[in-house]
N, C-alpha and C. Protein backbone atom coordinates (compact mmCIF):
# COMPACT_ATOMS: atom_id res chain seq x y z
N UNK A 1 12.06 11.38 3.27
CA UNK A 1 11.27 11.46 4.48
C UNK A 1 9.93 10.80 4.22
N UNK A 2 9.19 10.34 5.50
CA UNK A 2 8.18 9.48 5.17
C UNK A 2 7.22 9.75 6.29
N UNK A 3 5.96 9.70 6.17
CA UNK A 3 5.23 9.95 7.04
C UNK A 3 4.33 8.69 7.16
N UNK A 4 4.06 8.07 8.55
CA UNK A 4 3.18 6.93 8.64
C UNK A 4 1.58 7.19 8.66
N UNK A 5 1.22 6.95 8.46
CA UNK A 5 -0.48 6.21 8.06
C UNK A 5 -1.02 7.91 9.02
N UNK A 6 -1.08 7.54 10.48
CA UNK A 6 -1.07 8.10 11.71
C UNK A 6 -0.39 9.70 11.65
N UNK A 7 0.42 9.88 11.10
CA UNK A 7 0.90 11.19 11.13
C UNK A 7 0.40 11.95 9.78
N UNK A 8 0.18 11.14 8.96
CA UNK A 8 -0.76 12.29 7.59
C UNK A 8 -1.67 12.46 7.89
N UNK A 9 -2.57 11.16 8.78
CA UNK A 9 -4.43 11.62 9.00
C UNK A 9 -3.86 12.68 9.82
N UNK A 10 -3.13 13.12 10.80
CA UNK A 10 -2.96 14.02 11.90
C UNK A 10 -2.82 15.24 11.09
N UNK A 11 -1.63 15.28 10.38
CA UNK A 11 -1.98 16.44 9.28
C UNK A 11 -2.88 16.97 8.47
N UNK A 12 -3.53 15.88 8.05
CA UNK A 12 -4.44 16.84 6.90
C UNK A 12 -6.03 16.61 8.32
N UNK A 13 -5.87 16.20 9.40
CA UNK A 13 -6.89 16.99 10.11
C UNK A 13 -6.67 18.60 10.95
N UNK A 14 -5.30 18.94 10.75
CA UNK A 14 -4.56 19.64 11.35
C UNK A 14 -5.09 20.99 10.11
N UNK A 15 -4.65 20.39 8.78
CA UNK A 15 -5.01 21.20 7.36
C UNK A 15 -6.78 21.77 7.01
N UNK A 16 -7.40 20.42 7.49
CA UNK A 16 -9.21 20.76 6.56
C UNK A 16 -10.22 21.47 8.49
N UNK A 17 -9.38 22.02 9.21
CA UNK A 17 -10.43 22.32 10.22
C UNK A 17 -10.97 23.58 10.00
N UNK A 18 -11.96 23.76 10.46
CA UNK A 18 -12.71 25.01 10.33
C UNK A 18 -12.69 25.94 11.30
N UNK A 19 -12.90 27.24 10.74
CA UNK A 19 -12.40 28.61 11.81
C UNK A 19 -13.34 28.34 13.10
N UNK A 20 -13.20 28.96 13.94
CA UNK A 20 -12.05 30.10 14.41
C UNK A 20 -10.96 29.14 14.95
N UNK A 21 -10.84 27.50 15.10
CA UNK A 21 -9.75 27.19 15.21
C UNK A 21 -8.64 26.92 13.92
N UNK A 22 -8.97 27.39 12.75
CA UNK A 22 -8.30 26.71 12.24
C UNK A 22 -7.04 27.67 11.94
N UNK A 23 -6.88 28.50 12.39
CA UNK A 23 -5.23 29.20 12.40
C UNK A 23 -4.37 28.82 12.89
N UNK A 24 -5.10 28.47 14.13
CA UNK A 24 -3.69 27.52 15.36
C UNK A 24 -3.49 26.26 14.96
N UNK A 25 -4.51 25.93 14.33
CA UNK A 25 -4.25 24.25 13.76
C UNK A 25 -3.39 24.26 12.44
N UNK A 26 -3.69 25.00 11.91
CA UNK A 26 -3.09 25.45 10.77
C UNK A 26 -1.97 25.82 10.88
N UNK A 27 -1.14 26.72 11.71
CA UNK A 27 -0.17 27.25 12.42
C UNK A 27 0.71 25.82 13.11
N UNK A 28 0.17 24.49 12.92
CA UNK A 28 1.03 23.78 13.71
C UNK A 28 1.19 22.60 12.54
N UNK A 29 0.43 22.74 11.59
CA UNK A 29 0.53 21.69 10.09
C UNK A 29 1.39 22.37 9.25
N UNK A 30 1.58 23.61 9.41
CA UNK A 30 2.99 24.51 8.54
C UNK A 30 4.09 23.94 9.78
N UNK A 31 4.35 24.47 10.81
CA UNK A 31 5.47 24.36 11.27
C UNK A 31 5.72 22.64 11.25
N UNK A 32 4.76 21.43 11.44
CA UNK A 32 5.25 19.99 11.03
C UNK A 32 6.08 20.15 9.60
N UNK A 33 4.95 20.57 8.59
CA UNK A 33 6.01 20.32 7.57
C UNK A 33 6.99 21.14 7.53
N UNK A 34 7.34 22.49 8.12
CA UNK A 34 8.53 22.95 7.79
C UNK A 34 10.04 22.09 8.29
N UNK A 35 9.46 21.33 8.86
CA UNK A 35 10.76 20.66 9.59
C UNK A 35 11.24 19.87 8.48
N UNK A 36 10.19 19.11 7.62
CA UNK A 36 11.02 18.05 6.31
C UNK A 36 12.65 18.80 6.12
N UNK A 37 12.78 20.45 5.73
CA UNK A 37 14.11 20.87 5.13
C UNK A 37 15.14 20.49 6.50
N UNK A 38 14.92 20.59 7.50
CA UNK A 38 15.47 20.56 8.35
C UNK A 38 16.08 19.12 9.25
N UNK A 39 14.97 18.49 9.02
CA UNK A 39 15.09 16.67 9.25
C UNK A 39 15.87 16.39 8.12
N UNK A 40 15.86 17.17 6.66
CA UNK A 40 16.58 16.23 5.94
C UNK A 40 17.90 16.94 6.04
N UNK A 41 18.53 18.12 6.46
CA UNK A 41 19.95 18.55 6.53
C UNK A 41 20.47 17.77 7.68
N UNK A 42 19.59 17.22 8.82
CA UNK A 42 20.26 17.22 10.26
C UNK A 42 19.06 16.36 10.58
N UNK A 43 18.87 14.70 10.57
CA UNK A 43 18.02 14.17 10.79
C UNK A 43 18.24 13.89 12.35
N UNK A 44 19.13 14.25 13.02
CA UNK A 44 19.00 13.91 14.61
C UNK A 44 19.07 15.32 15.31
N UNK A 45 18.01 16.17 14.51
CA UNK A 45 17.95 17.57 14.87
C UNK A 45 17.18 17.68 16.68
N UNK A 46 16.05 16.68 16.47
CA UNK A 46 14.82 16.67 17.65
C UNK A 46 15.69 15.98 18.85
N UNK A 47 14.66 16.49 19.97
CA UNK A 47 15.06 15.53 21.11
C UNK A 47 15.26 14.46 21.26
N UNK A 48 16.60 14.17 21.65
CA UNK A 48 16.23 12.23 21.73
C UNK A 48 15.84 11.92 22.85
N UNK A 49 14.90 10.53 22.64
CA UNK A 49 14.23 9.71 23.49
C UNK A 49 15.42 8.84 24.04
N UNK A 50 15.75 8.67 25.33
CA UNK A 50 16.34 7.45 25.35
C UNK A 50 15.67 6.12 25.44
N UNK A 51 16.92 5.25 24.58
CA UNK A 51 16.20 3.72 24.33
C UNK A 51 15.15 2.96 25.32
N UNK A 52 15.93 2.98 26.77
CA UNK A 52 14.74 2.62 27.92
C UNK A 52 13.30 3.32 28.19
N UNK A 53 13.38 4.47 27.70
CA UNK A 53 11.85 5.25 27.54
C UNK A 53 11.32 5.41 26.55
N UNK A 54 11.61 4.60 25.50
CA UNK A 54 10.80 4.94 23.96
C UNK A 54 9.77 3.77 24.53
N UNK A 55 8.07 4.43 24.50
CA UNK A 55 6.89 3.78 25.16
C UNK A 55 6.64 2.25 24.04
N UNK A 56 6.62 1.51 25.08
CA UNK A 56 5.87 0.16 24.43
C UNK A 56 4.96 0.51 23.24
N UNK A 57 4.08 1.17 22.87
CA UNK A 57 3.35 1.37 21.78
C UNK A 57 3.88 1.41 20.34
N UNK A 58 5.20 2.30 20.60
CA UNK A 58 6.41 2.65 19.58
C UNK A 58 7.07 1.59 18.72
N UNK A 59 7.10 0.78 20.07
CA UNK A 59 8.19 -0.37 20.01
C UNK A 59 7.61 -1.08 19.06
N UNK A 60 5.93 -1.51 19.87
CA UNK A 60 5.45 -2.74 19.26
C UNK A 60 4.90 -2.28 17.50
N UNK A 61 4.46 -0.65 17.72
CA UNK A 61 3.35 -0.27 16.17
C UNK A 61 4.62 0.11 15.29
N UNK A 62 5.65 0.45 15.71
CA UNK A 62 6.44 0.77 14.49
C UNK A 62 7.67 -0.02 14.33
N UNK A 63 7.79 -0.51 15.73
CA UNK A 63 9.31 -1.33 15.78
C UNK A 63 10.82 -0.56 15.62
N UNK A 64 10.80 0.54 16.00
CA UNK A 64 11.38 1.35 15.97
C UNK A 64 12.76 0.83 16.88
N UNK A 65 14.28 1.57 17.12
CA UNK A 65 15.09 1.40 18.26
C UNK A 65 15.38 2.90 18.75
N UNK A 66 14.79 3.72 17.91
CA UNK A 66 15.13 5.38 18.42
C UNK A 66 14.12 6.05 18.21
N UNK A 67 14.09 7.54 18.75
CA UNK A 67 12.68 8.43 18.84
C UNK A 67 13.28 9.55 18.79
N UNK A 68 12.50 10.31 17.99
CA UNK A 68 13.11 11.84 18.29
C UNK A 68 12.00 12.65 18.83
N UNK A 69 11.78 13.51 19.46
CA UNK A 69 10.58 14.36 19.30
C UNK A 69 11.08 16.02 19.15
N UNK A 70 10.21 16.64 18.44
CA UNK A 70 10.40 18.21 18.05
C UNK A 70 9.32 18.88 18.46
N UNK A 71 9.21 19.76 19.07
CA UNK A 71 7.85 20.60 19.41
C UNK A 71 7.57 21.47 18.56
N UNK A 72 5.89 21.61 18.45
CA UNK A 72 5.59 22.51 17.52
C UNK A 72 4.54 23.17 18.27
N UNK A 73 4.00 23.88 17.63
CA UNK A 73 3.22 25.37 18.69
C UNK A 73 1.77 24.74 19.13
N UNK A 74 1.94 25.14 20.38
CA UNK A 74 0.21 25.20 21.60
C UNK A 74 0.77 23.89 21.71
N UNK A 75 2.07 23.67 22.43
CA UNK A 75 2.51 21.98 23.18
C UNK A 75 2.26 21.30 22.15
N UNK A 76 1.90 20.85 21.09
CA UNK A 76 2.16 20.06 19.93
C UNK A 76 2.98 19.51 20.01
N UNK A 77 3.37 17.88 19.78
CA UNK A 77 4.71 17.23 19.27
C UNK A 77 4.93 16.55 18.63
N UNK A 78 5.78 16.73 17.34
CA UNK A 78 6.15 15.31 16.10
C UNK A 78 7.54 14.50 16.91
N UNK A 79 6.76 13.41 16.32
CA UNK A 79 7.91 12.18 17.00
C UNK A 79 8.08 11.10 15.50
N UNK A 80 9.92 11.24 15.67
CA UNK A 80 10.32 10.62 14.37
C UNK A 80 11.47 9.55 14.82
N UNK A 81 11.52 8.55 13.66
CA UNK A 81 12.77 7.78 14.01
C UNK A 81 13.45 7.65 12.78
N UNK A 82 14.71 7.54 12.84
CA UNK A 82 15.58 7.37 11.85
C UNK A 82 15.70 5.81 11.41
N UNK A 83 14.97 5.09 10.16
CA UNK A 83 15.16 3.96 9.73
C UNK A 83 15.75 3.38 8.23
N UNK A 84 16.44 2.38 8.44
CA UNK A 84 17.40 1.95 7.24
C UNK A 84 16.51 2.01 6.64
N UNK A 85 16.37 1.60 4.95
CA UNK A 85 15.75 1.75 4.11
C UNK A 85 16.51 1.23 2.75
N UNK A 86 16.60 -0.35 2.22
CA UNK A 86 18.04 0.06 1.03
C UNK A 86 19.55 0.42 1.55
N UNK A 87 19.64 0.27 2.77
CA UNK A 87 21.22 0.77 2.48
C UNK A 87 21.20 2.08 3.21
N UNK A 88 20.19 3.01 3.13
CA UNK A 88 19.78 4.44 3.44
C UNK A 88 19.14 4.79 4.54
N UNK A 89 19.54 6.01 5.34
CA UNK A 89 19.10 6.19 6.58
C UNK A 89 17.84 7.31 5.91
N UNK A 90 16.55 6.98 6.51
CA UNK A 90 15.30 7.77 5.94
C UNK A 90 14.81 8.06 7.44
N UNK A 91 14.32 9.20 7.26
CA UNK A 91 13.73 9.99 8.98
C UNK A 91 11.91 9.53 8.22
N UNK A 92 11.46 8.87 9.09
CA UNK A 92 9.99 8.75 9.31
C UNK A 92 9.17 9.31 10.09
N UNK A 93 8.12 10.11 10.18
CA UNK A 93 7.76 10.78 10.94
C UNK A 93 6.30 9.89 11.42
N UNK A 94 6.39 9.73 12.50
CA UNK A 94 5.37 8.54 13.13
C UNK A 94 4.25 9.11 13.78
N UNK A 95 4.37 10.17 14.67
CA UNK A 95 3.21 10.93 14.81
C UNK A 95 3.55 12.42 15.21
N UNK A 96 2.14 12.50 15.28
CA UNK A 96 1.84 14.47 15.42
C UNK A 96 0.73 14.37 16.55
N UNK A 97 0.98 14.93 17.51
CA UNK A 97 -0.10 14.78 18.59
C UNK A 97 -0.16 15.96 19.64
N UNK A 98 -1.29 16.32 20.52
CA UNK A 98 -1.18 17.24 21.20
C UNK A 98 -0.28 16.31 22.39
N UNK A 99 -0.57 18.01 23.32
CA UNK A 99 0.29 17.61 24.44
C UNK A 99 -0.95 16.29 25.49
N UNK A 100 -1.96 16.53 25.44
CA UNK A 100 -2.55 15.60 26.30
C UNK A 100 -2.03 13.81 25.81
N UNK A 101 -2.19 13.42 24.51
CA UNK A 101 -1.88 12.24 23.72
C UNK A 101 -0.20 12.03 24.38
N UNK A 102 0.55 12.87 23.86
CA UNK A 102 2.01 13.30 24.63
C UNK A 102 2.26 12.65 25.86
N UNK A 103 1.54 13.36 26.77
CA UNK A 103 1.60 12.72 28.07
C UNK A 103 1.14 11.72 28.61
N UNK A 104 0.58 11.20 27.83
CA UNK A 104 -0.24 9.79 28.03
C UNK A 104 1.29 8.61 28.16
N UNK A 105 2.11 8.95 26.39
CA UNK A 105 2.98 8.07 26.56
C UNK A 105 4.15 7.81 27.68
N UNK A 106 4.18 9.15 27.75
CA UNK A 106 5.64 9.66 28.78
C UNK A 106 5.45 10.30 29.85
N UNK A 107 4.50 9.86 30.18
CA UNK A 107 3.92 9.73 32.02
C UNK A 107 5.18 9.02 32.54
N UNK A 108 5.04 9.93 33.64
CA UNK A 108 5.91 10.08 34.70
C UNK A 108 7.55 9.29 34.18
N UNK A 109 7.75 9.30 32.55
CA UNK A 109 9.21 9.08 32.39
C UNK A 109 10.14 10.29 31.85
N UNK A 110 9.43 11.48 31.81
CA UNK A 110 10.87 12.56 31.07
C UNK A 110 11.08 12.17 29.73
N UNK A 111 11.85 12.37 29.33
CA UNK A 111 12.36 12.18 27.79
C UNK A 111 14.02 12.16 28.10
């Protein structure tokens, strides 16, 4: 599993915040990483995106052809794609974002 550039700064700002928010933030950088055991038994565990709605941004910053997204707590969402690698299918995890960032991409398309 691999995390891009964009989804570790999201984590370890998720990890170094200071109280009184930092339980809920904290509370949503445990449940991202708890998913690694779980992405790696069942990497098409998350919601899929279909191909016509994975947002231009996706397309162009990661070049991706699939999306998954998984929710994590207070509307939080990690969005991953499954990419070759060697021969090998590797789950990348591309971002971690609230729900406002969220809806920015997938305005008025659903998932």
């Amino acid at each position: 599993m691999l995390l891009s550039d964009n989804a570790q700064a999201s984590l370890n700002s998720l990890e170094s915040t200071e109280p009184p928010e930092s339980s809920e933030r904290a509370a949503i950088a445990r449940r991202a990483r708890s998913y690694r055991a779980i992405l790696l038994a069942d990497c098409q565990h998350g919601e899929v995106v279909r191909k016509s709605r994975i947002p231009r941004y996706f397309r162009e910053t990661y070049e991706i052809e699939n999306l998954y997204v998984e929710d994590l707590p207070k509307f939080w969402r990690m969005l991953y794609a499954i990419v070759k690698s060697g021969g090998k299918r590797i789950v990348m995890i591309l971002e971690i974002v609230d729900h406002e960032t969220y809806d920015r991409w997938f305005r008025f398309r659903g998932r």
